[in-house]
PDB file of N, CA and C in Angstrom:
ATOM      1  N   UNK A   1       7.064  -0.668   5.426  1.00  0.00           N
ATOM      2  CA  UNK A   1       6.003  -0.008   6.160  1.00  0.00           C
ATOM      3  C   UNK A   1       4.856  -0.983   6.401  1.00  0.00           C
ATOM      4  N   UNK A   2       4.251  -0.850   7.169  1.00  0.00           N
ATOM      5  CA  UNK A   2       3.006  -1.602   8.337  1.00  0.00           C
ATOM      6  C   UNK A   2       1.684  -0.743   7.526  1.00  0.00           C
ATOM      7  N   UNK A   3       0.741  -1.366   6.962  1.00  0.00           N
ATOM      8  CA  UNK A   3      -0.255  -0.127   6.884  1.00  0.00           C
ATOM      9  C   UNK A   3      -1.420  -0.880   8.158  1.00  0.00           C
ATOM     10  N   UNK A   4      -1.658   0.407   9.063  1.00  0.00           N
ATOM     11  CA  UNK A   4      -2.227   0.339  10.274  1.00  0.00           C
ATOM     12  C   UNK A   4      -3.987   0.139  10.281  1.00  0.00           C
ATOM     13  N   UNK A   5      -4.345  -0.005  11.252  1.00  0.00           N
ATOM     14  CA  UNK A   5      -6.143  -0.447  10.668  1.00  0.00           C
ATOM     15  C   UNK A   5      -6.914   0.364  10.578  1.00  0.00           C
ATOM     16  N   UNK A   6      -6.635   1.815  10.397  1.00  0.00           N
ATOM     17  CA  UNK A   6      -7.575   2.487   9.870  1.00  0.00           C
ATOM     18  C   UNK A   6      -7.551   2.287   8.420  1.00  0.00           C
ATOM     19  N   UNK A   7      -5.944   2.099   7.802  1.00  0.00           N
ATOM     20  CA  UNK A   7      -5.740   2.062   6.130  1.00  0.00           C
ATOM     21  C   UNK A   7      -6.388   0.871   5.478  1.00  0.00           C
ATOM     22  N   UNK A   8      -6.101  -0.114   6.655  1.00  0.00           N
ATOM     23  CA  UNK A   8      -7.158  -1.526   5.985  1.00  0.00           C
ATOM     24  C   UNK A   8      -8.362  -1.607   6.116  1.00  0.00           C
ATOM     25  N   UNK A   9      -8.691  -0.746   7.267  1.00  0.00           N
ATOM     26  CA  UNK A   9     -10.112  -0.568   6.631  1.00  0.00           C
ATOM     27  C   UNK A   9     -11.002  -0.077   5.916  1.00  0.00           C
ATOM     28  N   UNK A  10      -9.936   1.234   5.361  1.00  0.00           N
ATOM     29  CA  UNK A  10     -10.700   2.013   3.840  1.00  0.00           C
ATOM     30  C   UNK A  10     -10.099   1.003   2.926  1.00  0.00           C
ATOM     31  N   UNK A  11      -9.321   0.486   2.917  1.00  0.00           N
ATOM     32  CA  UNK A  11      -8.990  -0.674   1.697  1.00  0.00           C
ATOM     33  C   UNK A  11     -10.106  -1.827   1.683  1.00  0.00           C
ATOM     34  N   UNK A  12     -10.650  -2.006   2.797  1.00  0.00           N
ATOM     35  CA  UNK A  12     -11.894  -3.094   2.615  1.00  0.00           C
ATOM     36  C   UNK A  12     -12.873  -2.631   2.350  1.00  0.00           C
ATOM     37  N   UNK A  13     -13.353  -1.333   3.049  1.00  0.00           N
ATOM     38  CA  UNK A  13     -14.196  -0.488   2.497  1.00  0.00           C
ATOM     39  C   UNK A  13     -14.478  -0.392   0.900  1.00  0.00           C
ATOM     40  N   UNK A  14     -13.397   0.258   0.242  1.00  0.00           N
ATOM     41  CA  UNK A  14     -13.300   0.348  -0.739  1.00  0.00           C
ATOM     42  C   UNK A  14     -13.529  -0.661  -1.777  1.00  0.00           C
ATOM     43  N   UNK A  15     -13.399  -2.324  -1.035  1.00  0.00           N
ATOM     44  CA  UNK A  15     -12.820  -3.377  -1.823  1.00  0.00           C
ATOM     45  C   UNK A  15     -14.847  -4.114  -1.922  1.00  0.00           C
ATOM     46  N   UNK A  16     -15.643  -3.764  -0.973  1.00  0.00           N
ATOM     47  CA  UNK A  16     -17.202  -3.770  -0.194  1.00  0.00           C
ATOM     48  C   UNK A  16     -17.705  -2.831  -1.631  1.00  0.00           C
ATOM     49  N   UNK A  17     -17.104  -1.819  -1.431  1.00  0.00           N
ATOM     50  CA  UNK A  17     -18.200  -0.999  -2.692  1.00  0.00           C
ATOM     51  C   UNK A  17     -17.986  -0.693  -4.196  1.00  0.00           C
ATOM     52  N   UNK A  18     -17.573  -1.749  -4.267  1.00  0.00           N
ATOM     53  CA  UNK A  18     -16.794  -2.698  -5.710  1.00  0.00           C
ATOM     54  C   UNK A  18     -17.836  -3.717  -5.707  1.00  0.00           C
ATOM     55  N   UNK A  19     -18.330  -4.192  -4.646  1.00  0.00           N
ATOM     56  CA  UNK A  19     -18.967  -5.423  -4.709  1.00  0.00           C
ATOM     57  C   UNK A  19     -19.023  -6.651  -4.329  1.00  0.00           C
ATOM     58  N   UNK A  20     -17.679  -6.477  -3.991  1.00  0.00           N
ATOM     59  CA  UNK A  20     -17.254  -8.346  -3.445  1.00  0.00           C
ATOM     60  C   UNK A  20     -17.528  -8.398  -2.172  1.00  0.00           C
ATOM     61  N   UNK A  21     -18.395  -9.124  -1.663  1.00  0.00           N
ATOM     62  CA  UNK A  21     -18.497  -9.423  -0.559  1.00  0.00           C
ATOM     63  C   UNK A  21     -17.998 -10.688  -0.399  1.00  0.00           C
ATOM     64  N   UNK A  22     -17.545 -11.982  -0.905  1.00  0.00           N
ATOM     65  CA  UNK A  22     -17.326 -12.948  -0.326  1.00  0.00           C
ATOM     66  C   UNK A  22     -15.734 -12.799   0.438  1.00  0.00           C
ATOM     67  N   UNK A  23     -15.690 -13.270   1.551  1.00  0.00           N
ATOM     68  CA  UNK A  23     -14.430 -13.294   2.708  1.00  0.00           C
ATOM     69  C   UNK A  23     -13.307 -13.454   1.794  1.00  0.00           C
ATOM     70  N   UNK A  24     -13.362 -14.663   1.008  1.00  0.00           N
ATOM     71  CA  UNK A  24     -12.427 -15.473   0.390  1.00  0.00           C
ATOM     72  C   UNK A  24     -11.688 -14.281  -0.767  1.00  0.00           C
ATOM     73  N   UNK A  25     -12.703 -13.765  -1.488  1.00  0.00           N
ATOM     74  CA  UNK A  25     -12.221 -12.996  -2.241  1.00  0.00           C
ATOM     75  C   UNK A  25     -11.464 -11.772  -1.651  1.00  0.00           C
ATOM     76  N   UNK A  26     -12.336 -11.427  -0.502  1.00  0.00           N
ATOM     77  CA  UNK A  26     -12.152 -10.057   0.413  1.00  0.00           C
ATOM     78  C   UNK A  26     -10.755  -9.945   0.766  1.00  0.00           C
ATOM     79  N   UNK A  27     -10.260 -10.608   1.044  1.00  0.00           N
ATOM     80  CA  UNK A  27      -8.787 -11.192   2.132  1.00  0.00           C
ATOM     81  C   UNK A  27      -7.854 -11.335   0.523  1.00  0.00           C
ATOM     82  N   UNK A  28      -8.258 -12.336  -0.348  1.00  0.00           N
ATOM     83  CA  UNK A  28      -7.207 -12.297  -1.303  1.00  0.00           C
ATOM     84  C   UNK A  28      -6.818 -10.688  -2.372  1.00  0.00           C
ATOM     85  N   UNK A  29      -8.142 -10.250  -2.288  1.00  0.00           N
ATOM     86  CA  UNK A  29      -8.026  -8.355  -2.883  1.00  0.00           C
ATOM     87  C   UNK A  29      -6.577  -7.770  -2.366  1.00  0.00           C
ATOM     88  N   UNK A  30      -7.448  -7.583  -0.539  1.00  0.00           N
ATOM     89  CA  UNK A  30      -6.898  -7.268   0.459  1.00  0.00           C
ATOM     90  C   UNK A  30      -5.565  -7.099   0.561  1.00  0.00           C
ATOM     91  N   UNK A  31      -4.891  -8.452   0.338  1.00  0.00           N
ATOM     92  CA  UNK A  31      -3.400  -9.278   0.209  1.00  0.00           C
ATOM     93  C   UNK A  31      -2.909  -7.961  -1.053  1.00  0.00           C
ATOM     94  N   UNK A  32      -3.613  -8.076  -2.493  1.00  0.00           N
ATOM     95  CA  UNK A  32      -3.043  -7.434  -3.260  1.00  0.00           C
ATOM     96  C   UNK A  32      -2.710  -6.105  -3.233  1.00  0.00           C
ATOM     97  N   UNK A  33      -3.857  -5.421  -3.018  1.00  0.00           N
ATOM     98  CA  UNK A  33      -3.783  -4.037  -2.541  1.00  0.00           C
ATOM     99  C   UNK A  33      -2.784  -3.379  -1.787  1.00  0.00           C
ATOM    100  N   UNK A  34      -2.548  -4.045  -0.365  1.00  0.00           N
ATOM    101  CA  UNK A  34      -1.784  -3.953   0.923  1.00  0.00           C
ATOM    102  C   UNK A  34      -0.635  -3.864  -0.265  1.00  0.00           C
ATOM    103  N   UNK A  35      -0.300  -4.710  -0.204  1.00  0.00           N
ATOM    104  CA  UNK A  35       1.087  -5.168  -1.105  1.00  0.00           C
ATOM    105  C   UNK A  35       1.113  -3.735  -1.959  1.00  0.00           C
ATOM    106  N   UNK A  36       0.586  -3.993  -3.009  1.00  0.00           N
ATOM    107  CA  UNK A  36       0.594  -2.481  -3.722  1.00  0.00           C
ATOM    108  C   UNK A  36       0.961  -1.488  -3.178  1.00  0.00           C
ATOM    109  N   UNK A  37      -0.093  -1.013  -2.343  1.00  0.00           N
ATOM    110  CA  UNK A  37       0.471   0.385  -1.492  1.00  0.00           C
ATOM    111  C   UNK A  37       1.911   0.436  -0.938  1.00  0.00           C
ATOM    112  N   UNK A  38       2.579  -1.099  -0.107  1.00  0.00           N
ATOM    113  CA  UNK A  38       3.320  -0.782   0.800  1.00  0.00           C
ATOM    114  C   UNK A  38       4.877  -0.813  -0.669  1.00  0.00           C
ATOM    115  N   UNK A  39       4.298  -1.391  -1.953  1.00  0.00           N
ATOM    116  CA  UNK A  39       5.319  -1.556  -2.463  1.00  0.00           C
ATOM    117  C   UNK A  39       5.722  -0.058  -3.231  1.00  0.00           C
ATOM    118  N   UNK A  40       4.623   0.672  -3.236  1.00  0.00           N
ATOM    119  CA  UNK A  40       4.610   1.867  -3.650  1.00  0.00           C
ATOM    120  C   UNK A  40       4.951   3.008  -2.876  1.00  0.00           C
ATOM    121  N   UNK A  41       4.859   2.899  -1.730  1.00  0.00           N
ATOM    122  CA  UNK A  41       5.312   4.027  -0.925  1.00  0.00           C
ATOM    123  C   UNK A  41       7.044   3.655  -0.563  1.00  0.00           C
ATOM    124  N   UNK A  42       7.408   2.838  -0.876  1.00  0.00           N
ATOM    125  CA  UNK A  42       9.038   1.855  -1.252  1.00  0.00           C
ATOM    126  C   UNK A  42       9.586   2.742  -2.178  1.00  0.00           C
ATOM    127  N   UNK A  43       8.935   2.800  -2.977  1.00  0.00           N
ATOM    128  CA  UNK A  43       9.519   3.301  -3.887  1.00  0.00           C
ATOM    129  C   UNK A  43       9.414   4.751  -3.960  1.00  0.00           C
ATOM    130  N   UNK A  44       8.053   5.074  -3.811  1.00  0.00           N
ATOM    131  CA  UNK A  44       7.888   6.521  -3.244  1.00  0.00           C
ATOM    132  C   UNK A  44       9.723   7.097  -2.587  1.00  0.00           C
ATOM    133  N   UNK A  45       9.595   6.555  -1.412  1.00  0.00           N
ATOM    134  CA  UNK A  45      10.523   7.263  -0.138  1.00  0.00           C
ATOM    135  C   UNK A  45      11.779   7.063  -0.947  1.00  0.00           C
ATOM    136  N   UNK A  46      12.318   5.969  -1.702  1.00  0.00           N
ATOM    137  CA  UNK A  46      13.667   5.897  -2.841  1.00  0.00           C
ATOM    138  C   UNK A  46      13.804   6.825  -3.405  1.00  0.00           C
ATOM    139  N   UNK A  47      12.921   7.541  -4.535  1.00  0.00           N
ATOM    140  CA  UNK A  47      12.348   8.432  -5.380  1.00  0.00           C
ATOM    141  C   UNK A  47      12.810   9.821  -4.707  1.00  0.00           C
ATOM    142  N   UNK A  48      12.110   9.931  -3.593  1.00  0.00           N
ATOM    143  CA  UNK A  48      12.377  11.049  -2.924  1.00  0.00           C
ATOM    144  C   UNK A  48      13.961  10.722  -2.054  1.00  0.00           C
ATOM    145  N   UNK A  49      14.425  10.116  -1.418  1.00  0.00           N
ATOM    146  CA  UNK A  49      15.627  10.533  -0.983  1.00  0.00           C
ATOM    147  C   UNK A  49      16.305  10.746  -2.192  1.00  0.00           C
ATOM    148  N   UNK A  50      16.067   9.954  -3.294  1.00  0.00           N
ATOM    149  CA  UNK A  50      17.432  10.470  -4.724  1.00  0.00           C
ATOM    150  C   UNK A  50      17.369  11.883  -4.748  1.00  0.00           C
ATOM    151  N   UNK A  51      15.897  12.402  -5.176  1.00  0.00           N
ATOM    152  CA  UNK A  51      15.673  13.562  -5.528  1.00  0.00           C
ATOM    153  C   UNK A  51      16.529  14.640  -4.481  1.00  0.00           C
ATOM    154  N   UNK A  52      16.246  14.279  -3.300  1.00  0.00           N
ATOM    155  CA  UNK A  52      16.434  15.450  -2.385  1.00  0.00           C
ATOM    156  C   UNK A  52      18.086  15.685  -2.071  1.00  0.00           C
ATOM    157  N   UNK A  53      18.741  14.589  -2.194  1.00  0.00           N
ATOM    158  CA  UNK A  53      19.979  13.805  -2.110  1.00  0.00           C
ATOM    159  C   UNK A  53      20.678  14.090  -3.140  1.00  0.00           C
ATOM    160  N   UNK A  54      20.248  14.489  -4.229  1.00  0.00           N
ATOM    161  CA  UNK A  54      20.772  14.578  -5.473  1.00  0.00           C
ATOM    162  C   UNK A  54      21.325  13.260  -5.742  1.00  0.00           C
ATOM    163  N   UNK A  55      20.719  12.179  -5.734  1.00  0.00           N
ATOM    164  CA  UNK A  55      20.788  10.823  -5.802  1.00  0.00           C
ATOM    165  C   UNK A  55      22.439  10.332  -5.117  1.00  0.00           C
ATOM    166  N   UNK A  56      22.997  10.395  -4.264  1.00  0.00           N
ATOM    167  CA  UNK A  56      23.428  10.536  -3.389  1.00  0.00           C
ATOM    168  C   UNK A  56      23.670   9.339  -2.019  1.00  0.00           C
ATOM    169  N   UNK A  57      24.634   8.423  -2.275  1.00  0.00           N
ATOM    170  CA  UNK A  57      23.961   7.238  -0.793  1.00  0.00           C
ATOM    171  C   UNK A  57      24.321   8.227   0.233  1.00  0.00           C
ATOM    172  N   UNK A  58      23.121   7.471   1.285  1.00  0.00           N
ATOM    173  CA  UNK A  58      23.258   8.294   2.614  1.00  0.00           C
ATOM    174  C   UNK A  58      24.575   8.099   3.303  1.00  0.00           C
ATOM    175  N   UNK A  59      24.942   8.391   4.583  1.00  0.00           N
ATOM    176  CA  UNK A  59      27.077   8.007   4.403  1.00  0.00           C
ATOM    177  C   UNK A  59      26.509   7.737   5.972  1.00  0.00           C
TER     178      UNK A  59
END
């Protein structure tokens, strides 16, 4: 998944009222976060097809 620029921008938002303002830091947060989310909703959508699937490969 792509997270689109409204999501990066509550992620910078968010990353601003923490405190960090320097770019350098801003962008390397940024990097982590993104990552996080997109690695989590990965697993999320796995999670849920097992569940719904009764863990199950799709055919």
């Amino acid at each position: 998944m792509t997270l689109n620029k409204d999501q990066i921008e509550q992620i910078k938002n968010f990353i601003h009222s923490r405190g960090f303002t320097h770019i350098e830091v801003e962008m390397e947060i940024l990097d982590h976060v993104a990552t996080a989310v997109k690695d989590f909703e990965a697993s999320y959508a796995r999670l849920r097809h097992a569940l719904l699937t009764n863990g199950t490969s799709p055919q």
